[in-house]
Protein backbone atom coordinates (compact mmCIF):
# COMPACT_ATOMS: atom_id res chain seq x y z
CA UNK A 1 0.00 0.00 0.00
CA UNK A 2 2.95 2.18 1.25
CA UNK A 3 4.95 1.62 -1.95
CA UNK A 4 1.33 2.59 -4.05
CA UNK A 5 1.10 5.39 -2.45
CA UNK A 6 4.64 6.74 -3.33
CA UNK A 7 4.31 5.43 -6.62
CA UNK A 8 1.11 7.57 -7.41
CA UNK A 9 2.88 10.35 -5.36
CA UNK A 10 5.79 10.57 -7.75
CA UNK A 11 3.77 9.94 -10.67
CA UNK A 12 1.72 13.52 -9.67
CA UNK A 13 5.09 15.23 -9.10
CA UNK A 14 6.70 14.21 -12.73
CA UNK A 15 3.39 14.76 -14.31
CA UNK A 16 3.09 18.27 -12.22
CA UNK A 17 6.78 18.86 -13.34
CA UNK A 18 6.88 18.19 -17.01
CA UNK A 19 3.43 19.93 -17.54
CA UNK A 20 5.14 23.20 -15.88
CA UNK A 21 7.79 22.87 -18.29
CA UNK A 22 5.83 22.60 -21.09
CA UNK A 23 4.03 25.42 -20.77
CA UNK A 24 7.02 27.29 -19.98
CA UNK A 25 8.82 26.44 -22.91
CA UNK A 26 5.16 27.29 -24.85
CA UNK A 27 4.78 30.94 -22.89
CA UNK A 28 8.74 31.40 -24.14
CA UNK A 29 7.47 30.70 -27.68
CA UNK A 30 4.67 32.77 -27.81
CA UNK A 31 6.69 35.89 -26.60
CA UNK A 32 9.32 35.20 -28.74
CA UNK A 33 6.68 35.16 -31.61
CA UNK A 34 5.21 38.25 -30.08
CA UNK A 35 8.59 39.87 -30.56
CA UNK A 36 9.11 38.61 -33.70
CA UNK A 37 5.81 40.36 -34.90
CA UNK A 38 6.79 43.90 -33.45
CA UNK A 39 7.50 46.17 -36.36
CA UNK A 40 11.78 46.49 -35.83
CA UNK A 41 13.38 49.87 -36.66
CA UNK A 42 16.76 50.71 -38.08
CA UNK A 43 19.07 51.93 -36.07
CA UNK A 44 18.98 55.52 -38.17
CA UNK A 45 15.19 55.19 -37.74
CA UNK A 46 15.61 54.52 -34.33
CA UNK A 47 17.80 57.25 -33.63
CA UNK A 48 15.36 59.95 -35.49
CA UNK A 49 12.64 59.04 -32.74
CA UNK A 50 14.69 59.69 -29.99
CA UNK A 51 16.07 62.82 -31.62
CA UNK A 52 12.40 64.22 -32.12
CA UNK A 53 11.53 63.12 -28.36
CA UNK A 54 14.31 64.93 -27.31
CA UNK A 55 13.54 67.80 -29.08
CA UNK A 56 9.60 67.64 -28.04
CA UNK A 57 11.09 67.39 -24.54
CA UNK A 58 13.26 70.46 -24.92
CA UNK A 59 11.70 72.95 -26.66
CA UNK A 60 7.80 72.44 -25.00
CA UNK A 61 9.08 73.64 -22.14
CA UNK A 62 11.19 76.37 -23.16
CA UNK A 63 7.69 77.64 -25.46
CA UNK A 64 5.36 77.11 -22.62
CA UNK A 65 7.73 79.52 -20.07
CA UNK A 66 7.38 82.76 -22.65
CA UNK A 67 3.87 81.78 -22.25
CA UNK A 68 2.84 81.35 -18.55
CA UNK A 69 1.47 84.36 -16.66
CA UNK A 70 4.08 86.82 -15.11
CA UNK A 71 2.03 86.81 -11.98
CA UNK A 72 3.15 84.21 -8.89
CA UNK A 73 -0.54 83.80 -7.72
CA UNK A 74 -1.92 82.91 -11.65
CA UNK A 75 1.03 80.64 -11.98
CA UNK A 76 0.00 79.04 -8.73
CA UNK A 77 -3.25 78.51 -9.60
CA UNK A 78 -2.46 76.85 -12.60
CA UNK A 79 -0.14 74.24 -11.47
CA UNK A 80 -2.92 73.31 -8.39
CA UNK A 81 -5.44 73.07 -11.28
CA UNK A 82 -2.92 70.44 -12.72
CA UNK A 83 -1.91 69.02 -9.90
CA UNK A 84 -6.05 68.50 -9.26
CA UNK A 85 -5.76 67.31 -12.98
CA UNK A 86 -3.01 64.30 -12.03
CA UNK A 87 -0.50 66.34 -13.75
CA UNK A 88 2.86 66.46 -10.84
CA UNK A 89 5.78 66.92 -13.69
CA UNK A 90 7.86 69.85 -12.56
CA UNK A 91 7.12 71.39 -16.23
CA UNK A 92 3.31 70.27 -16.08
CA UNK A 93 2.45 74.17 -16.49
CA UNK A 94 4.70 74.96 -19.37
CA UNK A 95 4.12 72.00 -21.10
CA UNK A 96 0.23 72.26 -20.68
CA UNK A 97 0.33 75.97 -22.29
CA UNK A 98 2.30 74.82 -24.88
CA UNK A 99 0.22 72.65 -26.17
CA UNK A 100 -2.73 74.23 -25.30
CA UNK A 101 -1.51 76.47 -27.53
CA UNK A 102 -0.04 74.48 -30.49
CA UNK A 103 -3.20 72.22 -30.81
CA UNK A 104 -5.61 75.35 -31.22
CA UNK A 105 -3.26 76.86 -33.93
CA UNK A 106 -3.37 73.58 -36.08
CA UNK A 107 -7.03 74.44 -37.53
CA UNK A 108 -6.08 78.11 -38.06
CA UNK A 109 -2.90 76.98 -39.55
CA UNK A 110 -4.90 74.29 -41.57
CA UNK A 111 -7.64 76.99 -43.35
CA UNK A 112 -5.16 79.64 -43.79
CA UNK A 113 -3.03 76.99 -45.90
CA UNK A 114 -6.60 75.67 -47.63
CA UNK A 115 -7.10 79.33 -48.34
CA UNK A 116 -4.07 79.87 -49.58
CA UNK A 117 -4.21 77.03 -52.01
CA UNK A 118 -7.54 77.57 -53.17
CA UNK A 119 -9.55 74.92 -51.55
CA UNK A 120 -11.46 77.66 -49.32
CA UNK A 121 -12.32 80.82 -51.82
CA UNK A 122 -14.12 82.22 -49.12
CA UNK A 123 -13.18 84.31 -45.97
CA UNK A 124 -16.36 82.88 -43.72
CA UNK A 125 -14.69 79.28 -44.44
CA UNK A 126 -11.25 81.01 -43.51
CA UNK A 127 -13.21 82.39 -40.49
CA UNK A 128 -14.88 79.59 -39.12
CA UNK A 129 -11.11 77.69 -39.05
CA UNK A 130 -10.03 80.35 -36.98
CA UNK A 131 -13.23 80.23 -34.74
CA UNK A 132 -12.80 76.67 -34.33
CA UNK A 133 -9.30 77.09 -33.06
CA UNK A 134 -10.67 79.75 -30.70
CA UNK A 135 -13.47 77.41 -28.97
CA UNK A 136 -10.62 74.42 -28.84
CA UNK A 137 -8.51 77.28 -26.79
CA UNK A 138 -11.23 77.63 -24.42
CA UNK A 139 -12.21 74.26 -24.71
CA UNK A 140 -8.20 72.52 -23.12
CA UNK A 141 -9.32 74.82 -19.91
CA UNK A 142 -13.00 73.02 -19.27
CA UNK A 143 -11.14 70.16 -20.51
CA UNK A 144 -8.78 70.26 -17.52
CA UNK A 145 -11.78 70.92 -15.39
CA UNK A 146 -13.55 67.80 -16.32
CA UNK A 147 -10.43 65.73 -15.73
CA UNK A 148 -10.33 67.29 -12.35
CA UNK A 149 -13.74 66.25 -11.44
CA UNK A 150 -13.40 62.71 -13.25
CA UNK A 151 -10.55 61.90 -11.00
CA UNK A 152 -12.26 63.10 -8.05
CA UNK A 153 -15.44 61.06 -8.33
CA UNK A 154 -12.87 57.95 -9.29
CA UNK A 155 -11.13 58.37 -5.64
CA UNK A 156 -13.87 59.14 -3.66
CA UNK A 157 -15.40 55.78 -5.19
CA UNK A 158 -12.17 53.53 -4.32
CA UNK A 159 -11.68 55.29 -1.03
CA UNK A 160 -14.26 53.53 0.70
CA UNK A 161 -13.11 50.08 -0.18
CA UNK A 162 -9.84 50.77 0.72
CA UNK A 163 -10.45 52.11 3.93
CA UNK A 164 -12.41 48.57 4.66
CA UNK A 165 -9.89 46.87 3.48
CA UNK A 166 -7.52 49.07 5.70
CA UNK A 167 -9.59 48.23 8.93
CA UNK A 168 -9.73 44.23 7.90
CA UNK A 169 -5.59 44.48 7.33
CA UNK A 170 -5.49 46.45 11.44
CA UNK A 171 -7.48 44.27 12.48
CA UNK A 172 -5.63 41.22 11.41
CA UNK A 173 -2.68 42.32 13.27
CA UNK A 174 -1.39 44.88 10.94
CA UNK A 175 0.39 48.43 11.41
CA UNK A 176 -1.04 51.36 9.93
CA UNK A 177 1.53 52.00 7.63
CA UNK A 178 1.86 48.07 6.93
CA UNK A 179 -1.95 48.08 6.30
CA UNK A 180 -1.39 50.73 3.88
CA UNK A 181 1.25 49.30 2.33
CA UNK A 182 -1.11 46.16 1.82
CA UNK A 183 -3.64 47.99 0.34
CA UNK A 184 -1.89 49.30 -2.01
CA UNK A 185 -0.72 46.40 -3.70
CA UNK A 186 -4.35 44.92 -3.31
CA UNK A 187 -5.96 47.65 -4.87
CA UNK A 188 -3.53 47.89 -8.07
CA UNK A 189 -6.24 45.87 -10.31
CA UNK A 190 -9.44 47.05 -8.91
CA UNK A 191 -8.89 50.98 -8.47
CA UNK A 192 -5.25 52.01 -10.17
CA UNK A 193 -5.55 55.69 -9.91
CA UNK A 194 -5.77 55.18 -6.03
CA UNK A 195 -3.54 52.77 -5.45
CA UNK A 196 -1.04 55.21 -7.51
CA UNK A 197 -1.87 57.85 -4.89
CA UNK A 198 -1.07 55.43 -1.80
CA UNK A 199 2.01 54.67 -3.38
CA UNK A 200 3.23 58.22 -3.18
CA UNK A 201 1.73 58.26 0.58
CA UNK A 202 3.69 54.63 1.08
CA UNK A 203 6.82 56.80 -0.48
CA UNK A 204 6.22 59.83 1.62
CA UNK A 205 6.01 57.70 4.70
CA UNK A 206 9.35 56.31 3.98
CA UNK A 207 10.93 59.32 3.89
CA UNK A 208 9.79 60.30 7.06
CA UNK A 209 6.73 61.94 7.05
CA UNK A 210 3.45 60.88 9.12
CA UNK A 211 0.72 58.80 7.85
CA UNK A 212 -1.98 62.47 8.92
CA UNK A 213 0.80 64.52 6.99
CA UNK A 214 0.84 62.24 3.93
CA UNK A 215 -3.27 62.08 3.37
CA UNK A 216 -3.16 66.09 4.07
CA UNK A 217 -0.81 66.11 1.36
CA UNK A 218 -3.22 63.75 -0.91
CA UNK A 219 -6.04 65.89 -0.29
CA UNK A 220 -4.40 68.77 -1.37
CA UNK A 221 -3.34 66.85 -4.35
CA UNK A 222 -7.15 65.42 -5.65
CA UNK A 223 -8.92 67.96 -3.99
CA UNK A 224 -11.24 65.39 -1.90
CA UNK A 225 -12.82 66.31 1.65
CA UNK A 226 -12.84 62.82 2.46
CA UNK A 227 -8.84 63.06 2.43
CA UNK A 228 -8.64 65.73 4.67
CA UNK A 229 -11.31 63.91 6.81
CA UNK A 230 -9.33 60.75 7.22
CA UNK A 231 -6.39 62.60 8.26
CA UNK A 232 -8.08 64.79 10.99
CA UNK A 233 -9.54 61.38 11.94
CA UNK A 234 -6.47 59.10 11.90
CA UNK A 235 -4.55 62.39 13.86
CA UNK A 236 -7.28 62.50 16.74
CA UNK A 237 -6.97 58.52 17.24
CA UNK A 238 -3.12 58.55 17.58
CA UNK A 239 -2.84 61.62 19.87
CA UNK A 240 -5.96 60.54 21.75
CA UNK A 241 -4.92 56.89 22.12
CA UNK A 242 -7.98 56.09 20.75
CA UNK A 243 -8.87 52.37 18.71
CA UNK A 244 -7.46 53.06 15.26
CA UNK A 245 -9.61 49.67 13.91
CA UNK A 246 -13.04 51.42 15.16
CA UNK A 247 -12.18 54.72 14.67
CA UNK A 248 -11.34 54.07 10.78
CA UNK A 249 -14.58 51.41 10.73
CA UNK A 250 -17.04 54.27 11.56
CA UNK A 251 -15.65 56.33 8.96
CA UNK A 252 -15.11 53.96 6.66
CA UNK A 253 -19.48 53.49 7.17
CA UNK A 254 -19.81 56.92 6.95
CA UNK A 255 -18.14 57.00 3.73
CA UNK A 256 -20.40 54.66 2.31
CA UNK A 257 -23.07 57.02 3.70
CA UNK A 258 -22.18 59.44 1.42
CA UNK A 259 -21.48 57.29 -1.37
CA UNK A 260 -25.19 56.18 -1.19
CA UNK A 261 -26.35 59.41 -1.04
CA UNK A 262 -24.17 61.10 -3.73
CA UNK A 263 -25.70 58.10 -6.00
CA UNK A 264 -29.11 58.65 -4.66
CA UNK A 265 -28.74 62.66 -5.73
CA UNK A 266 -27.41 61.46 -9.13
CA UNK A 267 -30.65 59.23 -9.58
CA UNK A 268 -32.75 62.56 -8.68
CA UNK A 269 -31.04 64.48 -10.84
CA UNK A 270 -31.88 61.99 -14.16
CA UNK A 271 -35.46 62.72 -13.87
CA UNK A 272 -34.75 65.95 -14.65
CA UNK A 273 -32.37 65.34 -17.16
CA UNK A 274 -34.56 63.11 -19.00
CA UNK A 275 -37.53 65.78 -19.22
CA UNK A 276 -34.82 67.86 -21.88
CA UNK A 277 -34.68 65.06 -24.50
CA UNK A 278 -38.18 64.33 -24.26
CA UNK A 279 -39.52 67.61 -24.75
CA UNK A 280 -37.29 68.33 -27.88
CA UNK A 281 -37.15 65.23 -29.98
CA UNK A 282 -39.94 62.65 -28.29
CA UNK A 283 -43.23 64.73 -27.98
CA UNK A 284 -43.00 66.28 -30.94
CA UNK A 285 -42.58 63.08 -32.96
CA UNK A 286 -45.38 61.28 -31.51
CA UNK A 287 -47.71 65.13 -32.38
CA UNK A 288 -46.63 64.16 -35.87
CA UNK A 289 -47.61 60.17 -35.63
CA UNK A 290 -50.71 61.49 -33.86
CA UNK A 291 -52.21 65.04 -35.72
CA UNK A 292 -50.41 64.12 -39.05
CA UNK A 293 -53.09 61.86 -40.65
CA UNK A 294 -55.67 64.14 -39.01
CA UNK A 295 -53.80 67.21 -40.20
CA UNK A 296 -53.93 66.05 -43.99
CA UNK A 297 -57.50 64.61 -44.14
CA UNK A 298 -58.50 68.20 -42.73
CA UNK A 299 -56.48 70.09 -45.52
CA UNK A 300 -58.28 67.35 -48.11
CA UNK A 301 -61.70 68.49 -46.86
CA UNK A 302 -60.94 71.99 -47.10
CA UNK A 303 -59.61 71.58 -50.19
CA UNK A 304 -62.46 69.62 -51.75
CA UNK A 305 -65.00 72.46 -50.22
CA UNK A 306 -63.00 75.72 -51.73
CA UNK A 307 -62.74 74.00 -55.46
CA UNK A 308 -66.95 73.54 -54.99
């Protein structure tokens, strides 16, 4: 029996073993066919790429500097409405004008070159290129806006879960800053943009900065309340000596509190927002199903009674 036993045992473990090395050696394959299907440069090819990246690189920043505003306090505001934006480059405002301002010149540049070629013969079309660079000018601002707000409603939405999943990791046995650490690397498929900003409040925290001082500084980064909550929150517990595990569990309830209600609002407001559409393209499509057929049997009959 003994001797079946390790007979079926090593039977399991060869099987085990050469099925792991087959699909090994099949995974090597199929990346080395993947590679062999990328497009390959030459090396003079190659080395125009990096030359143009380089110069994209350079000269963005150098444009966007003659352009940003000669006032401190507009400058400031600017590189918060990035930062808000998930822009932290050092150049993020110099960069952002400069293309800001190259991409609205393109259609100008595009009908005054149509116009001068004789494609557009008239100034309106010549006009309306120009316009349309105009409105994409305005347009990269309420652009930045929305990203702002897009990002915002994506953190406050993972924040939740990851403060549950923060209390679960404490109360497992965890340190704060080990739960956080956790967290992050749990949260990498689920909610990336958050688990990016808990790696740069894992980072801060290794550099010697407190866990409050790091979620001040994400707040200020996204722009969330619930950031600056959690750090007034996680401050009181540590200099109170207060349960960390049921002090984070009540907020992490309240949280989805307000999640509940901010979808509840949303819900309210698409009532509302349904009434527009259905005013302008629903009613007065079923008036025309409905009074149509009336409509042109009336004008038959008075038609019939003015040729008497």
């Amino acid at each position: 029996m003994i001797n079946l036993l390790l007979l079926a045992a090593g039977t399991a473990s060869l099987t085990t073993a050469i099925s792991q090395l087959v699909f090994f050696r099949n995974q090597e394959r199929v990346l080395r066919r993947v590679q062999d299907l990328r497009p390959r440069l030459a090396p003079s090819d190659r080395e125009l790429i990096v030359r143009l990246n380089r110069l994209v690189r350079e000269s963005l920043p150098k444009m966007g500097e003659t352009l940003a505003p000669a006032d401190r306090e507009n400058r400031s505001k600017l590189a918060l409405r990035l930062i808000h934006a998930g822009f932290y480059g050092p150049n993020a405002v110099a960069i952002y004008l400069s293309c800001r301002l190259l991409v609205s010149l393109v259609p100008a540049l595009v009908g005054i070159l149509l116009y001068l070629t004789g494609v557009l013969t008239t100034q309106r079309a010549l006009m309306n290129c120009v316009a349309v660079g105009l409105l994409i000018f305005v347009g990269m601002g309420h652009w930045l806006d929305r990203r702002k707000q897009q990002r915002q409603r994506v953190v406050q939405k993972g924040l939740a879960d990851a403060v549950d999943l923060i209390v679960i990791c404490v109360s497992g046995g965890l340190g704060l800053n080990a739960a956080v650490q956790r967290v992050t690397d749990e949260l990498e498929t689920s909610h990336p943009l958050l688990a990016r900003e808990l790696r740069i409040i894992e980072r801060e925290i290794q550099l010697g900065s407190s866990l409050p001082e790091a979620l001040l500084r994400f707040a200020e980064r996204t722009d969330v309340s619930e950031g600056r909550s959690l750090s007034s929150v996680i401050s009181v517990a540590e200099r109170f000596g207060s349960s960390i595990c049921h002090t984070l569990e009540s907020f992490a309830s309240e949280l989805r509190v307000r999640r509940k209600q901010a979808a509840e609002k949303l819900a309210r407001k698409a009532a509302v927002k349904v009434l527009i559409p259905t005013l302008l393209f629903i009613f007065p499509s079923i008036f025309v199903v409905i009074l149509g057929p009336a409509a042109i049997r009336i004008y038959g009959i008075l038609g019939g009674l003015v040729h008497r």
